[in-house]
C-alpha atoms as a PDB file:
ATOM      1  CA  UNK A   1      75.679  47.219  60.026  1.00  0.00           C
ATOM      2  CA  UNK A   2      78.624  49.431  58.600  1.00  0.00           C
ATOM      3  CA  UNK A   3      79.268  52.288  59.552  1.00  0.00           C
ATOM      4  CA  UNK A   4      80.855  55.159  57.388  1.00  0.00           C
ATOM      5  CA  UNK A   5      82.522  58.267  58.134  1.00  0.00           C
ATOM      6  CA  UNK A   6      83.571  60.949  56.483  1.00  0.00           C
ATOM      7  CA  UNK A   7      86.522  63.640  57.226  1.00  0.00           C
ATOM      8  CA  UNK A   8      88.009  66.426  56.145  1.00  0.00           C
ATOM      9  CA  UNK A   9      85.610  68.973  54.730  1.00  0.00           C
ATOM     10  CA  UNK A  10      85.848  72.802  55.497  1.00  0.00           C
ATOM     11  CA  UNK A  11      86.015  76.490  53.539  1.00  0.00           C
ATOM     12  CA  UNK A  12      88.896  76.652  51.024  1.00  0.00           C
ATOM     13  CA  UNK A  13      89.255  79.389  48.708  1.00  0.00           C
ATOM     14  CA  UNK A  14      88.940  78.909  44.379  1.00  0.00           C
ATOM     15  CA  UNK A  15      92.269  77.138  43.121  1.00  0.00           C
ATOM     16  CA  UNK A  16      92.694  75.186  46.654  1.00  0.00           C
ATOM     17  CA  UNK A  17      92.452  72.035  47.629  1.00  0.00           C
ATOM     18  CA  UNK A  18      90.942  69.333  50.416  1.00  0.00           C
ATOM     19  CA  UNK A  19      91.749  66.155  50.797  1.00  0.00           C
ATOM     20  CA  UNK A  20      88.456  63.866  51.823  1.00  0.00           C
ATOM     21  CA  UNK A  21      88.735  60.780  54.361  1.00  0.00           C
ATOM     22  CA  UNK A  22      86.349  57.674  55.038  1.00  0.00           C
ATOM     23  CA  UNK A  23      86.278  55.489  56.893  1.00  0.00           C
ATOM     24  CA  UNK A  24      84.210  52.004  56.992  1.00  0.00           C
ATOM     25  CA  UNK A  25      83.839  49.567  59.783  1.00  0.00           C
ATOM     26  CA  UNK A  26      84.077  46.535  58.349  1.00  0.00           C
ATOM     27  CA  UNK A  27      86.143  43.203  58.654  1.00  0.00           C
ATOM     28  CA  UNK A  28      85.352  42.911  54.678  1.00  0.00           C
ATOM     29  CA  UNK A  29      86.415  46.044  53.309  1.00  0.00           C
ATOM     30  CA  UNK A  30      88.008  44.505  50.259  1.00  0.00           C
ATOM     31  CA  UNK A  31      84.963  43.369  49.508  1.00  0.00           C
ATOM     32  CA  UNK A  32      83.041  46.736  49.280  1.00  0.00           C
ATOM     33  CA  UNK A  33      82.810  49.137  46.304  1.00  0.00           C
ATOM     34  CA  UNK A  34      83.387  52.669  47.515  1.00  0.00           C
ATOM     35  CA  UNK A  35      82.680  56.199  46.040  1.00  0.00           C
ATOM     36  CA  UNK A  36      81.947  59.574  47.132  1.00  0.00           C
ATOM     37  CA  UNK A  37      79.124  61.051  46.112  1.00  0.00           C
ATOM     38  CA  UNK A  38      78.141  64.870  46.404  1.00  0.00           C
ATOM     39  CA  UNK A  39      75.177  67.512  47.406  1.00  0.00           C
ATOM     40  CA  UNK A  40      74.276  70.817  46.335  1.00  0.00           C
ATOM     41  CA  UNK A  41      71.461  73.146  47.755  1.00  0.00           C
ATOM     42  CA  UNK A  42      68.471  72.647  45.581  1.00  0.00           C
ATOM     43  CA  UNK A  43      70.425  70.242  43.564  1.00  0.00           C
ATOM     44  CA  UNK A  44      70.159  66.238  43.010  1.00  0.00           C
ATOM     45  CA  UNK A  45      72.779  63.847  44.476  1.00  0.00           C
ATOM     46  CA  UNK A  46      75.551  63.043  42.216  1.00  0.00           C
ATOM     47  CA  UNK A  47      78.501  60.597  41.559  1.00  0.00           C
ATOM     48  CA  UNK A  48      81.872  62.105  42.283  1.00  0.00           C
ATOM     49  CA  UNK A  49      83.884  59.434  41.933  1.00  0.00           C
ATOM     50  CA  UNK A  50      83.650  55.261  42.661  1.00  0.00           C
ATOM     51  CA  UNK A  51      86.065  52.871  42.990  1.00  0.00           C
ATOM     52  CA  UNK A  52      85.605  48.937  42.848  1.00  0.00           C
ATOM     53  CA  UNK A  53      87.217  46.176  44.764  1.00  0.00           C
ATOM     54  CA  UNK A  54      89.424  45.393  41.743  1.00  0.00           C
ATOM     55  CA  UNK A  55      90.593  49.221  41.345  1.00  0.00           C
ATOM     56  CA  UNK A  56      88.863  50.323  38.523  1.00  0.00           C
ATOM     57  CA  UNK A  57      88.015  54.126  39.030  1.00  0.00           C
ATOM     58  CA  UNK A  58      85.112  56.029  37.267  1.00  0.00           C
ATOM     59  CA  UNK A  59      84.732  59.758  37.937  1.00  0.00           C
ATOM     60  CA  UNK A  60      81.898  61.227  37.130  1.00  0.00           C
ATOM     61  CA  UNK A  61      81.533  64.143  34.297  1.00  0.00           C
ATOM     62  CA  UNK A  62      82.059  67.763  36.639  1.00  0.00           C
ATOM     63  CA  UNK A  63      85.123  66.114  38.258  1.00  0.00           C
ATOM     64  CA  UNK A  64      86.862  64.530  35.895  1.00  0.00           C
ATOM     65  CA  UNK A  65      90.864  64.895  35.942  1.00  0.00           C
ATOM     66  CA  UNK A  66      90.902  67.037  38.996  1.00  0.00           C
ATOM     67  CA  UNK A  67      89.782  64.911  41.797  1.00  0.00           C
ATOM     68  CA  UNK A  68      91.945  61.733  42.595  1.00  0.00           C
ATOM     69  CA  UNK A  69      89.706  58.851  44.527  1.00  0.00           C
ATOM     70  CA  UNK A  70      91.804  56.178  45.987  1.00  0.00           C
ATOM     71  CA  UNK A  71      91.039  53.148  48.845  1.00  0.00           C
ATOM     72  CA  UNK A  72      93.913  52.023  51.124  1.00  0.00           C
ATOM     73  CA  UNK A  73      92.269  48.346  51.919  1.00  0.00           C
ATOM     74  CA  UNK A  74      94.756  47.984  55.169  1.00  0.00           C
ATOM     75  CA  UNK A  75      93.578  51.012  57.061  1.00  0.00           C
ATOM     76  CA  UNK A  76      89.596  50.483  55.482  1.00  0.00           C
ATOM     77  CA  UNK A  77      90.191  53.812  54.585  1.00  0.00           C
ATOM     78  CA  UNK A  78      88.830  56.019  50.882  1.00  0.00           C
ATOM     79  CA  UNK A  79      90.148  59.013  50.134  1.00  0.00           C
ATOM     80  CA  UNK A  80      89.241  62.106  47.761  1.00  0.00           C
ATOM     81  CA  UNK A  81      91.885  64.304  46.928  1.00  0.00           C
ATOM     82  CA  UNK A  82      90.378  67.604  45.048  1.00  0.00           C
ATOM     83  CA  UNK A  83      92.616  70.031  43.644  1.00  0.00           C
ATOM     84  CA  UNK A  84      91.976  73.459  41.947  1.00  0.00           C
ATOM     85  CA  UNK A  85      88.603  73.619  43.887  1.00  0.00           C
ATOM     86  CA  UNK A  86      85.643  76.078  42.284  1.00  0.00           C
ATOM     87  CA  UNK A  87      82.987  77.625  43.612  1.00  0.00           C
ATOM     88  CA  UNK A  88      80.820  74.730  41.841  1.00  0.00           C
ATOM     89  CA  UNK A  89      82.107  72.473  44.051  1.00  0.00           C
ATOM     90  CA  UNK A  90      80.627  73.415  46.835  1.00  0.00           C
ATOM     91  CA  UNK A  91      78.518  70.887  48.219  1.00  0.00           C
ATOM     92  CA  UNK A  92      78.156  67.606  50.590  1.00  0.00           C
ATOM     93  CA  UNK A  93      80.359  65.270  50.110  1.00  0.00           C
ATOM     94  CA  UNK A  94      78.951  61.846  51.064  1.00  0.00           C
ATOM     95  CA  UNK A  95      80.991  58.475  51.169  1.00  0.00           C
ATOM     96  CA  UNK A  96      79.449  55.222  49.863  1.00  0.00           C
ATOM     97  CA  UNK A  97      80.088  51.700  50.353  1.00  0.00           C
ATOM     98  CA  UNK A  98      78.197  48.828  48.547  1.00  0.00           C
ATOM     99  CA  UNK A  99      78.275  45.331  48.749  1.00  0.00           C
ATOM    100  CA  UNK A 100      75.900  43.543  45.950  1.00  0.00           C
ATOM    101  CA  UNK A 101      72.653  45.070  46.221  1.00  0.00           C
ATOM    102  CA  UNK A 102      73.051  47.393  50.243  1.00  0.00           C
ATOM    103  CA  UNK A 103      74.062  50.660  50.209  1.00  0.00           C
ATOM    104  CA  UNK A 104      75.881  52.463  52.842  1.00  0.00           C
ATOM    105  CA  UNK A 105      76.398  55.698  53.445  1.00  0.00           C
ATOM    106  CA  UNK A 106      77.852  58.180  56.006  1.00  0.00           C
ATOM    107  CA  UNK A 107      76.513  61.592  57.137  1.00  0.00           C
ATOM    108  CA  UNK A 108      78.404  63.884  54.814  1.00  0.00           C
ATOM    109  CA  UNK A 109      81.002  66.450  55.037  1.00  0.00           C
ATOM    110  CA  UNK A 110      80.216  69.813  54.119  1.00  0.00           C
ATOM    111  CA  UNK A 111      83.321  71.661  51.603  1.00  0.00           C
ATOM    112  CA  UNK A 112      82.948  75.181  50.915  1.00  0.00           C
ATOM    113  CA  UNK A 113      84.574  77.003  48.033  1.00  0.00           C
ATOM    114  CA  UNK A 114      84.736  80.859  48.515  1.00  0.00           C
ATOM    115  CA  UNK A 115      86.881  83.395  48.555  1.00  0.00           C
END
């Protein structure tokens, strides 16, 4: 069983910025696709952003070229850097690790955008 955590959520007015952590506990963390994935009220789960185990980086449409995902293998550690927040963005931000065909996933952080 991994376990995943997430950091760093909170209220942050429009045009700020947060800076997400997770966490997995795992000996094979190189070996684990990660991405953060986010929750509206009322609204569907969607991709943020993913990362593989060979770097590659997708970001999905509402975020892309204003959030920066990155993994830091050493420390097991995946990071979301948002800048220029919106209101939009407000949401759960959840942190996913897979490994072939299991999921992971931690309990969320919440990020508020509002003035």
């Amino acid at each position: 069983q991994v376990h995943v955590v997430e950091s760093g959520g909170g209220l942050v007015q429009p045009g700020g910025s947060l800076r997400l952590s997770c966490a997995a506990s795992t000996n094979f963390f190189r070996s684990y696709n990660l991405g953060w994935y986010r929750q509206a009220p009322e609204n569907q789960r969607e991709l943020v952003a993913d990362i593989r185990i060979d770097g590659s980086i997708y970001y999905g449409d509402p975020v892309k070229s204003l959030f920066t995902i990155s993994r830091d293998n050493a420390k097991k550690m995946v990071y979301l850097q948002m800048n220029n927040l919106k209101p939009e963005d407000t949401a759960v931000y959840y942190c996913h690790a897979r490994v072939a065909s299991t999921n992971y996933w931690g309990q969320g952080t919440p990020v508020t955008v509002s003035s």
